[in-house]
Protein backbone atom coordinates (compact mmCIF):
# COMPACT_ATOMS: atom_id res chain seq x y z
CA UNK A 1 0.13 -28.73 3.82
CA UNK A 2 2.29 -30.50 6.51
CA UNK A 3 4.68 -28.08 8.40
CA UNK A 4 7.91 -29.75 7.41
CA UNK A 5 7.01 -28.89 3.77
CA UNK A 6 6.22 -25.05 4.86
CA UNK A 7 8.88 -24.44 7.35
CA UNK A 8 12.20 -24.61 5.58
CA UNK A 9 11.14 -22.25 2.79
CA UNK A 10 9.26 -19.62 5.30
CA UNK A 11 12.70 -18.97 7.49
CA UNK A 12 14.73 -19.12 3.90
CA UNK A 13 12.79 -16.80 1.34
CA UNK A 14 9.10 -16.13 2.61
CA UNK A 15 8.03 -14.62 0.22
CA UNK A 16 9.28 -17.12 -2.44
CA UNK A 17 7.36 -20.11 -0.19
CA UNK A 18 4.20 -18.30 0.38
CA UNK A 19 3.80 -17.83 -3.61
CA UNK A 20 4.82 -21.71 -3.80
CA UNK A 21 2.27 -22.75 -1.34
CA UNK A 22 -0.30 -21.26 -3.62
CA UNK A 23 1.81 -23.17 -6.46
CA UNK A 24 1.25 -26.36 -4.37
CA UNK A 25 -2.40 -25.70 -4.13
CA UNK A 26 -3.23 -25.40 -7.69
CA UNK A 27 -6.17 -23.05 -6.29
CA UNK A 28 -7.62 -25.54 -3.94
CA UNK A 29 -8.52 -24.17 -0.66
CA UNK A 30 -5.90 -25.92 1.53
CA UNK A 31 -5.02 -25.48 5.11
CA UNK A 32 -1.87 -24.55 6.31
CA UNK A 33 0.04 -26.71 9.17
CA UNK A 34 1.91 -23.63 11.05
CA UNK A 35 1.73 -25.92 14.34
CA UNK A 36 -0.85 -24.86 16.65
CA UNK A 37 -1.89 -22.30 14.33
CA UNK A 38 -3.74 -23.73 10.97
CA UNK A 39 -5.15 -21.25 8.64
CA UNK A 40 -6.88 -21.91 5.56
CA UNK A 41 -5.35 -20.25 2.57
CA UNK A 42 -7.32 -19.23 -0.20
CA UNK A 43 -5.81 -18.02 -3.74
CA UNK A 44 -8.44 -18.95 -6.91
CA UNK A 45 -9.97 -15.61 -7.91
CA UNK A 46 -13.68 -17.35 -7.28
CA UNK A 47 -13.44 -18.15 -3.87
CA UNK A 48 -11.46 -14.73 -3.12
CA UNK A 49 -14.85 -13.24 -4.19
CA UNK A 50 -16.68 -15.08 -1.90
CA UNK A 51 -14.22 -14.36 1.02
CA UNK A 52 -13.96 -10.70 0.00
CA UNK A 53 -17.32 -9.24 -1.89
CA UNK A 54 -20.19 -12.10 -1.38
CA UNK A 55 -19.67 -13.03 1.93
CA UNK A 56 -17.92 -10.28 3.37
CA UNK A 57 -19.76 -10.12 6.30
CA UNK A 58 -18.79 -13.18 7.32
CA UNK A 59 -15.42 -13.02 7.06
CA UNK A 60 -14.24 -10.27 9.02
CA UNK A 61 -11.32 -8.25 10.02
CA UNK A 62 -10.59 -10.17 13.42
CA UNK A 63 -9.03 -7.84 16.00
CA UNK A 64 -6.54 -10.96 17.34
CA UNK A 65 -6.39 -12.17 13.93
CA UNK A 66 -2.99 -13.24 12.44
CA UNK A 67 -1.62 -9.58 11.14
CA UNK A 68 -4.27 -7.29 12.52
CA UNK A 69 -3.33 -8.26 16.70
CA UNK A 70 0.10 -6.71 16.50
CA UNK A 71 -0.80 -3.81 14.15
CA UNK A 72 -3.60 -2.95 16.31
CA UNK A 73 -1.66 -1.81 18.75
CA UNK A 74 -0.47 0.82 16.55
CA UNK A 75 -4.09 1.94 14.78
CA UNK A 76 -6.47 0.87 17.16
CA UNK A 77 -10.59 0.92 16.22
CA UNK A 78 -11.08 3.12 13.42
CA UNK A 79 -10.95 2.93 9.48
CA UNK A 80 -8.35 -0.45 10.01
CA UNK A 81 -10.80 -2.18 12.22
CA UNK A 82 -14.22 -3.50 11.86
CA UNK A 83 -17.94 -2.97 12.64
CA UNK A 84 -19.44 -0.08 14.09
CA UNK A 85 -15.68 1.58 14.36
CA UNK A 86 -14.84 1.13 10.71
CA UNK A 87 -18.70 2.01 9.80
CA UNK A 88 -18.73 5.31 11.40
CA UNK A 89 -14.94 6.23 10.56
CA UNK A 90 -15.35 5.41 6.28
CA UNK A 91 -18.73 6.63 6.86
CA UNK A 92 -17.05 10.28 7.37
CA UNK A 93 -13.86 10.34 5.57
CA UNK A 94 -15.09 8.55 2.34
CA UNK A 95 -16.27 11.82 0.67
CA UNK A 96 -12.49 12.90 1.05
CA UNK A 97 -11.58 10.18 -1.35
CA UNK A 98 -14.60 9.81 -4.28
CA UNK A 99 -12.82 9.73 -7.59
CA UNK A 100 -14.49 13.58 -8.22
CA UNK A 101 -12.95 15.49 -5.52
CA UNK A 102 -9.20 13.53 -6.10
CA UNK A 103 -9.80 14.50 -9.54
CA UNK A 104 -10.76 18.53 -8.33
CA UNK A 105 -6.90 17.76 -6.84
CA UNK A 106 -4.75 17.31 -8.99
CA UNK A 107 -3.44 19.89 -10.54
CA UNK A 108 -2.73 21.24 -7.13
CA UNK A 109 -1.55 17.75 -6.73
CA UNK A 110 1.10 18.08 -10.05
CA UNK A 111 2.48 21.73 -8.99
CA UNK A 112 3.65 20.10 -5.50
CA UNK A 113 5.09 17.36 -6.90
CA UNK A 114 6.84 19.19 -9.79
CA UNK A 115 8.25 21.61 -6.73
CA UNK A 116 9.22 18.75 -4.86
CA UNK A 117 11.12 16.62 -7.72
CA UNK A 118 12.51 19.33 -9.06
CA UNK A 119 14.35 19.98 -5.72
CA UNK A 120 16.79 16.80 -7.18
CA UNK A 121 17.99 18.87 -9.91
CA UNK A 122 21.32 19.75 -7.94
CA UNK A 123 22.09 15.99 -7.65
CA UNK A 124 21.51 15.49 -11.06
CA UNK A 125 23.65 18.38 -11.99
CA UNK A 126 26.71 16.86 -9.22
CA UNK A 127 26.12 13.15 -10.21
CA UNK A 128 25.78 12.26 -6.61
CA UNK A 129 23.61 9.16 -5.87
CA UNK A 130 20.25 9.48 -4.91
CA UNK A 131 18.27 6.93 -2.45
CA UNK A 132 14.89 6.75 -4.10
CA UNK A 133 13.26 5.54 -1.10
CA UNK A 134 14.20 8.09 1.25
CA UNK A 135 13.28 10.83 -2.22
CA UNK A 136 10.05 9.59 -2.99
CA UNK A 137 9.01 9.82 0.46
CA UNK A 138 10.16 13.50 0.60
CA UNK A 139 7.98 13.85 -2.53
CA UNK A 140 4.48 12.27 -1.41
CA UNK A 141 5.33 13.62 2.08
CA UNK A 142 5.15 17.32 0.61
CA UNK A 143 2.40 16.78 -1.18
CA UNK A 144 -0.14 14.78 0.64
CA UNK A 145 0.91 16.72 4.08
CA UNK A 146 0.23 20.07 2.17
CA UNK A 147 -3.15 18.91 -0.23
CA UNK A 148 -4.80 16.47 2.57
CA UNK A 149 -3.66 17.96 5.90
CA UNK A 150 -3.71 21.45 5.41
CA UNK A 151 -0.06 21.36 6.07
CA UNK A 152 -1.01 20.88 10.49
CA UNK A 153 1.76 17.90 9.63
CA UNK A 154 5.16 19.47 8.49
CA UNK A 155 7.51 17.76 6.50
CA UNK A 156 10.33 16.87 8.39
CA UNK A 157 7.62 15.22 11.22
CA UNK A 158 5.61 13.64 8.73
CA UNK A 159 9.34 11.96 7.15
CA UNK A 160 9.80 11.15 11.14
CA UNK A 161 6.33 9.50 11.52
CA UNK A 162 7.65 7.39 7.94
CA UNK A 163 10.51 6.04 9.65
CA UNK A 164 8.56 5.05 12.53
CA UNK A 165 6.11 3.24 10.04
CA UNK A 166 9.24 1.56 8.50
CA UNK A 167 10.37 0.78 12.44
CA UNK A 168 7.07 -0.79 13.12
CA UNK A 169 6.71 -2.93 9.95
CA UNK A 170 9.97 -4.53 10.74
CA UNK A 171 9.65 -4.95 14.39
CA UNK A 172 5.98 -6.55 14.35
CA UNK A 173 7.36 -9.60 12.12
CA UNK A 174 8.09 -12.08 15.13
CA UNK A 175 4.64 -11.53 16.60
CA UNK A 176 3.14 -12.10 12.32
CA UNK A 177 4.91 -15.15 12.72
CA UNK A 178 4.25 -16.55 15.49
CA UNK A 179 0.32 -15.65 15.73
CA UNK A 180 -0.63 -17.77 19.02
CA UNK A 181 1.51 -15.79 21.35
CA UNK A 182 0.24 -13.61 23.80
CA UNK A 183 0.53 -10.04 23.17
CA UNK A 184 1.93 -10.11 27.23
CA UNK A 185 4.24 -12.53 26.73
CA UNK A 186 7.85 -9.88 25.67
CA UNK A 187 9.09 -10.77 21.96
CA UNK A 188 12.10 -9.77 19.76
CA UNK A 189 10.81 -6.21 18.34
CA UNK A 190 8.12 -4.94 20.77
CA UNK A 191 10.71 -2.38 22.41
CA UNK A 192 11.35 -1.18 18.96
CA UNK A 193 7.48 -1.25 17.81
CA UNK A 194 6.83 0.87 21.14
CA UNK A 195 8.91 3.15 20.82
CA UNK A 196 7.78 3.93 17.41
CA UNK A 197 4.47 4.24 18.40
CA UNK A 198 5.14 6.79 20.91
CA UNK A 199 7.41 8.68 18.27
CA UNK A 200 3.87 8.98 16.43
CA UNK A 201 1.77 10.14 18.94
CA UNK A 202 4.20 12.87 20.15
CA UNK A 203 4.25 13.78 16.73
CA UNK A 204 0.34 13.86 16.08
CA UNK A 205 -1.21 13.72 19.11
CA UNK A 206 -0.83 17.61 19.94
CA UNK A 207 -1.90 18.15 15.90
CA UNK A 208 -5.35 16.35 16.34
CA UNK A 209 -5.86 18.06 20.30
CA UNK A 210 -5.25 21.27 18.57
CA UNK A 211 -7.62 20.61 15.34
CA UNK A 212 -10.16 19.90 17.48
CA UNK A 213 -10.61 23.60 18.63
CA UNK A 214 -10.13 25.32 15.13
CA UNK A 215 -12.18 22.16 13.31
CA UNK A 216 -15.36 24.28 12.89
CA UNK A 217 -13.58 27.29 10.83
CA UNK A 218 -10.89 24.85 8.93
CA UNK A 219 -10.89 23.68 5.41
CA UNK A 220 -11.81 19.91 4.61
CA UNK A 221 -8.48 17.92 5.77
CA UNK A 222 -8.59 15.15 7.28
CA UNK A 223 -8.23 15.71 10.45
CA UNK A 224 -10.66 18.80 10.52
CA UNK A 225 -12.77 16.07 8.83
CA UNK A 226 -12.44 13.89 11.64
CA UNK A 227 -13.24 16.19 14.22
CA UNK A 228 -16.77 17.63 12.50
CA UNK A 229 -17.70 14.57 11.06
CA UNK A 230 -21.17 12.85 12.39
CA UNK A 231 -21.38 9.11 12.53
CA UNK A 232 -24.49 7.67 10.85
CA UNK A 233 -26.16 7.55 14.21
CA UNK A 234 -25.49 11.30 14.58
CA UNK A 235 -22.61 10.99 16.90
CA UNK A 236 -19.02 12.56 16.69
CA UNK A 237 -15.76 10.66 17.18
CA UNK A 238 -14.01 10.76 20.81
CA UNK A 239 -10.43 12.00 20.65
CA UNK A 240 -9.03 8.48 20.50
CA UNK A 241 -10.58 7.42 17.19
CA UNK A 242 -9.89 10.59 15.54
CA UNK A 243 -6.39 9.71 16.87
CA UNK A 244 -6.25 6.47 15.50
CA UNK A 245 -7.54 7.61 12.10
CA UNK A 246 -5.47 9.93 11.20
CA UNK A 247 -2.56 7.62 12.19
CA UNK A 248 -4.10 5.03 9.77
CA UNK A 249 -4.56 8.30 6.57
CA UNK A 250 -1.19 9.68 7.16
CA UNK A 251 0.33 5.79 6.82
CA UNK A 252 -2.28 4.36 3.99
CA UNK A 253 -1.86 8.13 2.08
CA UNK A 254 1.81 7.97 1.50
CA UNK A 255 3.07 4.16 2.45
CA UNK A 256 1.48 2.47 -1.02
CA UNK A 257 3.22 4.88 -3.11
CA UNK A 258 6.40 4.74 -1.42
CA UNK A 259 6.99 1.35 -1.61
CA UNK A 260 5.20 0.43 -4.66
CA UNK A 261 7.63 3.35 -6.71
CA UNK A 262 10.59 2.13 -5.37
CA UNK A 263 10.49 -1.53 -7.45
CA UNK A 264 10.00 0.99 -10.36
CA UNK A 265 13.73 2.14 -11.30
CA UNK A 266 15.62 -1.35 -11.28
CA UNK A 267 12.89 -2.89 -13.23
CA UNK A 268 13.00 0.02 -15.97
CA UNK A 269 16.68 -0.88 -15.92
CA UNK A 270 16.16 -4.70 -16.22
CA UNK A 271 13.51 -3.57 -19.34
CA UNK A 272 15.00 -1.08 -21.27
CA UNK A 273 12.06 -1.87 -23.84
CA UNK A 274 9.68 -0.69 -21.14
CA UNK A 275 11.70 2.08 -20.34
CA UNK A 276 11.89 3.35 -24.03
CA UNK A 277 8.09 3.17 -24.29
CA UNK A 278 7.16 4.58 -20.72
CA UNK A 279 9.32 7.57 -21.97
CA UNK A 280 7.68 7.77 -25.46
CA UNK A 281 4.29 8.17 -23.78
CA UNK A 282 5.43 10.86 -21.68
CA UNK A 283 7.47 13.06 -23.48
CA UNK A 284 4.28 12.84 -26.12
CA UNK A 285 1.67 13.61 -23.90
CA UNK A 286 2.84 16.09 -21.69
CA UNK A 287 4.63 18.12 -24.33
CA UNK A 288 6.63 20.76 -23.46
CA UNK A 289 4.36 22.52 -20.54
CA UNK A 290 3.98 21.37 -17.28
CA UNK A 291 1.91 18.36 -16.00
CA UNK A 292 -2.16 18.96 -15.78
CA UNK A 293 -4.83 16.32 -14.59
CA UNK A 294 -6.07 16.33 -18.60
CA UNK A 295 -2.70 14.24 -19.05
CA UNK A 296 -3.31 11.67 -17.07
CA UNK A 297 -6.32 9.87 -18.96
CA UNK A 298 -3.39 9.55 -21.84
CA UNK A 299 -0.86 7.57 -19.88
CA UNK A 300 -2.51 4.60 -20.31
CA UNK A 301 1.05 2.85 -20.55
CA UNK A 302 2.03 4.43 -18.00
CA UNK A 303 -1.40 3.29 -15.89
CA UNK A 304 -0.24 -0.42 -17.18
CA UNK A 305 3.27 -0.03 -15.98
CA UNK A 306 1.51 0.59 -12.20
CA UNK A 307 -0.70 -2.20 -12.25
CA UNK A 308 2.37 -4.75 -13.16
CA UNK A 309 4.56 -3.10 -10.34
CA UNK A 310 1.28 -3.90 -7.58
CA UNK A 311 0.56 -7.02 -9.03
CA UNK A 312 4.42 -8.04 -8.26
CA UNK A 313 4.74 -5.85 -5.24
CA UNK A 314 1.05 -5.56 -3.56
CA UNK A 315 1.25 -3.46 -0.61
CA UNK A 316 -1.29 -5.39 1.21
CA UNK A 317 0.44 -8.53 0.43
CA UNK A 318 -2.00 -10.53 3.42
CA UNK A 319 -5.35 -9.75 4.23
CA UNK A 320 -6.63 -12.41 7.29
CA UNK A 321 -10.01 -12.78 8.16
CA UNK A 322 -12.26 -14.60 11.02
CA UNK A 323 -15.15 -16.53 9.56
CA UNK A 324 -17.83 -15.36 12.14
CA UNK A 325 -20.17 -18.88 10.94
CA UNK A 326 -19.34 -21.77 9.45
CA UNK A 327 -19.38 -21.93 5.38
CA UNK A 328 -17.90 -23.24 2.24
CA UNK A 329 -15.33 -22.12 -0.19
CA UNK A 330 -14.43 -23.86 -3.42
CA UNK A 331 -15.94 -26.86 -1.32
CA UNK A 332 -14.29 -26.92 1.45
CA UNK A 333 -16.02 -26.63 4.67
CA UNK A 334 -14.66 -23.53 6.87
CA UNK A 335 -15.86 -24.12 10.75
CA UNK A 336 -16.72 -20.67 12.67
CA UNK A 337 -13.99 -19.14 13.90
CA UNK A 338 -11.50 -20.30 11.58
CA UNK A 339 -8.69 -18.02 9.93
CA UNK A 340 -8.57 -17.51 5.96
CA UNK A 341 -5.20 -16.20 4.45
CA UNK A 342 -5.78 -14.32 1.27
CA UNK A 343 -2.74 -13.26 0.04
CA UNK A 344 -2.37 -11.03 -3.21
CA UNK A 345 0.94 -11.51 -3.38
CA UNK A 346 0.56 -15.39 -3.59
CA UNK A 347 -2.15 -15.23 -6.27
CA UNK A 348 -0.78 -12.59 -8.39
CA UNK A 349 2.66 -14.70 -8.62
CA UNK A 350 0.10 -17.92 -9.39
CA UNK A 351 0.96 -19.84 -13.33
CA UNK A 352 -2.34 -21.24 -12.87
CA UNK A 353 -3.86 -17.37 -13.19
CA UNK A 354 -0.92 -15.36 -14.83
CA UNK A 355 1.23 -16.64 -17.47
CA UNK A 356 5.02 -15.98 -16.84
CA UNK A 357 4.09 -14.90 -13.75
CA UNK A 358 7.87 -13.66 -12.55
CA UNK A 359 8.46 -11.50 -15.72
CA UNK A 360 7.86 -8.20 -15.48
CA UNK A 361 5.45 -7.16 -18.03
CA UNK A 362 2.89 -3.92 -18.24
CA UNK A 363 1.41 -5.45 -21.51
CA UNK A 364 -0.14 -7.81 -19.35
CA UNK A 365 -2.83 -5.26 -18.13
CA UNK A 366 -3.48 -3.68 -21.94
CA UNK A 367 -7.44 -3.28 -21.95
CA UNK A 368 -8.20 -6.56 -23.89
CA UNK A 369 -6.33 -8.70 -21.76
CA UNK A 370 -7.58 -7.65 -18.61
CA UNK A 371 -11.24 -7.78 -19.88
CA UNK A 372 -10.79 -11.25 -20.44
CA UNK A 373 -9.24 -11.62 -16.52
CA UNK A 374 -11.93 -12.40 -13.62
CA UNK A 375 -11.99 -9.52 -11.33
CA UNK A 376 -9.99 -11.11 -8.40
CA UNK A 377 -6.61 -12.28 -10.25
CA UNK A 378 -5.48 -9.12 -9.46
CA UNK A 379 -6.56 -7.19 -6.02
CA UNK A 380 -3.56 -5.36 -4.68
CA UNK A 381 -6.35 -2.83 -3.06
CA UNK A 382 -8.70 -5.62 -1.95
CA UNK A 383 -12.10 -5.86 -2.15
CA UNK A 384 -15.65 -5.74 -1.58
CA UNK A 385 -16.45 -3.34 1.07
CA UNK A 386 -12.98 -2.95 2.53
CA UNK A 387 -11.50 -2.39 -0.52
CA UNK A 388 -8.99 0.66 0.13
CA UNK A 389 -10.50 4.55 0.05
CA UNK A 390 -7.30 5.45 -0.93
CA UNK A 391 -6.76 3.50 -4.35
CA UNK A 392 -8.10 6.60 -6.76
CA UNK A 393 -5.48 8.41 -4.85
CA UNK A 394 -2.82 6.23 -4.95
CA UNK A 395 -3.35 5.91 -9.19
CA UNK A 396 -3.36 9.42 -9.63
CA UNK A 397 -0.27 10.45 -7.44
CA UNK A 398 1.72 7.88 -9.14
CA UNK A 399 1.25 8.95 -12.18
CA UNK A 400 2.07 12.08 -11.75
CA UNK A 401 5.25 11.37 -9.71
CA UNK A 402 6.74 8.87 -12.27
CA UNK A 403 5.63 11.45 -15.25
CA UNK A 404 7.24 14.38 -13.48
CA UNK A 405 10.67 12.22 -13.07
CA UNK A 406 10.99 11.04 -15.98
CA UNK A 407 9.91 14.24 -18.20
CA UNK A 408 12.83 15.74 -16.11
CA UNK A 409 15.74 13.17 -15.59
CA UNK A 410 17.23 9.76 -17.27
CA UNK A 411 18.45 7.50 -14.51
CA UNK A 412 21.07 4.80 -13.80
CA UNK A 413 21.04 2.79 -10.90
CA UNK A 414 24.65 2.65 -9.19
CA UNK A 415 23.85 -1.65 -8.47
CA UNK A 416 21.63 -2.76 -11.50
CA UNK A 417 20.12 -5.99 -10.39
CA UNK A 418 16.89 -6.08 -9.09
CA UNK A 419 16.37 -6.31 -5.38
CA UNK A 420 15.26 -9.30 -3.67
CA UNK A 421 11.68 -8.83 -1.33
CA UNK A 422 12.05 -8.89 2.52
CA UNK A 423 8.26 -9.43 4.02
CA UNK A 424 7.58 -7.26 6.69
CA UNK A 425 4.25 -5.62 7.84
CA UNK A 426 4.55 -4.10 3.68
CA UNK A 427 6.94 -5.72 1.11
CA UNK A 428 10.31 -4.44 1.03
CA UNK A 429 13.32 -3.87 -1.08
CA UNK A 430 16.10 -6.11 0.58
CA UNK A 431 18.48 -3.48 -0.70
CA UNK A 432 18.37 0.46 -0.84
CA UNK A 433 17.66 1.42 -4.63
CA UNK A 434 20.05 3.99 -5.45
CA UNK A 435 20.33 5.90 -8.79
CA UNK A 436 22.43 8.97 -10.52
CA UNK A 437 20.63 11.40 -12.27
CA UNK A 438 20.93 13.95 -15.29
CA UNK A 439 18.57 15.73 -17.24
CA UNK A 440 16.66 14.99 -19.61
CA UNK A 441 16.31 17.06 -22.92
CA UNK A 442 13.75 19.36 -22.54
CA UNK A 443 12.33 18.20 -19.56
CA UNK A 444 12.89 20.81 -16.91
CA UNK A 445 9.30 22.69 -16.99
């Protein structure tokens, strides 16, 4: 694909072009003509598995690959990295996130989050707007910070550390886009980006030197975790990876459910039929008492509803890897050391693999359908062996957060239209999503 047919659309509406590049493709594997810089982009759900689960191996995270180089910067070797770091850092935190002991969670889980939401009742009682960005990370930032870190990370530091995170995805766009420069050569952003970065490590740093002395006699949070954890080889983590994992827990525990909620609210509004059914399931299930982890299993709709908003809105919208030795996808010969683009975003947004691809609709993921869908149409978490510790997680806070809102309020947003998507390190709203509350009958337990 020739850059005069790439460019114009890129500086316009990126994400519209990327998702027409993999329109233009019709699931070929094609290579992009970004100048110097000339990936190969890969969208059909059979060669994804290849890239992702068969292959995996040989198509790696690269550390001066196309997103990863400027991001590094911020999480260094660990859990977001590759080989022996990323062995020995999932090899200890992983047991934090099996689907038993998130389960064992969350009713501790609900009883935050009911605390926390119901802290909006005096806006809903004034009428004054609410930003739901800025509330739903007050929400996840109470309870992750209290359930996973023991509460070492406060509140009002961990909502600091957030807007550094939003700082950081914004500022490391000119170096995303223009891969080939050299980290030493000054860009638009990288004042911003470090400044950020040392906002986070006055914030944490002193946390994790602290942990390390009390890590024997603490509980199981992370960063105790860190700190006692053994490496497969038998070793223990130096101060800098524990450093640069919990960095990487506090941003992958809370950034996916931030974002991903906020696209909720103006598409309920845009689909009041989906609204009216999302409620019905709630108000049924959870009854008049309070939210318990036996509710969850019901709200399947609910479960659907979250899958649409990630296949629209995939937090991990690009995943690049380094082919380490020459192969071929989908017949197409990659040489070693080329760069793949795999972009759920792109594929999920794909006619050839989703029909009415731009409508929002949770039906789409109702058990028959999807059992009829091959594995890698839809990968907003990955896959293979990267595929993200913190998905389980991510399911089960969601549901719980949208359930406890809307058992307790009805909603209007103040600018009903749905917000356009400004790419960035993760997909963002281009504008704020504000709403007005009230209560809602009988929702207030």
């Amino acid at each position: 694909m020739p850059l005069r047919r790439i460019l114009p659309g890129l500086l316009r509406d990126p994400a519209r072009a990327l998702v027409e590049c993999g329109e233009r493709s019709r699931g070929e594997v094609v290579r992009l003509n970004l100048g110097s810089f000339r990936p190969f982009l890969v969208t059909h759900p059979e060669h994804l598995q290849r890239v992702l689960r068969e292959r995996s191996d040989n198509y790696v995270r690269a550390g001066d690959g196309l997103q990863w180089r400027p991001l590094k910067r911020l999480f260094g070797e660990g859990i977001l990295s590759d080989g022996r770091h990323w062995t020995d850092s999932r090899h200890i935190l992983q047991p934090l996130f099996t689907a038993r002991r998130i389960d064992s969670l969350v009713d501790t889980l609900a009883e935050v989050i009911a605390g926390a939401v119901a802290e909006l009742d005096a806006s809903a009682r004034s009428g004054s707007p609410v930003d739901m960005g800025v509330e739903q990370a007050r929400i996840v930032c109470r309870a992750i910070m209290q359930v996973f870190f023991a509460d070492k990370i406060s509140v009002p530091d961990a909502m600091r550390i957030m807007e550094a995170q939003d700082v950081i995805a914004w500022s490391v766009m000119p170096r995303i886009a223009v891969p080939w420069a050299p980290l030493a050569v000054p860009m638009p952003g990288d004042r911003s980006f470090r400044r950020a970065v040392q906002t986070i490590d006055d914030l944490l740093l002193p946390i994790v030197r602290a942990s390390r002395e009390t890590a024997e006699a603490d509980g199981d949070d992370v960063i105790a975790t860190l700190w006692r954890g053994r490496t497969p080889d038998g070793r223990r983590l130096d101060e800098w990876q524990v450093r640069n994992d919990t960095v990487a827990m506090v941003a992958t525990t809370t950034e996916t459910t931030i974002s991903v909620l906020t696209w909720l609210w103006p598409h309920l509004e845009a689909a009041p039929q989906v609204a009216a059914q999302l409620n019905e399931e709630i108000d049924r299930v959870i009854g008049d008492g309070p939210i318990r982890g036996a509710h969850l299993k019901e709200l399947r709709y609910t479960r659907q509803v979250l899958d649409e908003l990630l296949r629209l809105y995939p937090i991990g919208w690009l995943f690049p890897r380094l082919a380490v030795e020459e192969d071929v996808v989908g017949g197409v010969r990659i040489p070693a050391g080329s760069t793949i683009v795999v972009s759920p975003l792109i594929t999920h947004r794909m006619s050839m693999f989703w029909d009415r691809p731009e409508v929002f609709d949770p039906d789409r993921f109702a058990p028959e359908r999807v059992r009829g869908r091959h594995r890698y149409a839809h990968f907003p978490f990955g896959g293979g062996p990267h595929q993200c510790l913190g998905m389980h997680l991510f399911y089960l806070e969601a549901l719980l957060i949208v359930a406890t809102v809307l058992r307790r309020y009805r909603f209007r947003l103040r600018r009903p239209e749905l917000p356009g998507i400004k790419v960035a390190a993760a997909l963002r709203p281009r504008q704020r999503v504000e709403v007005t509350l009230e209560p809602a009958l009988g929702g207030t337990n």
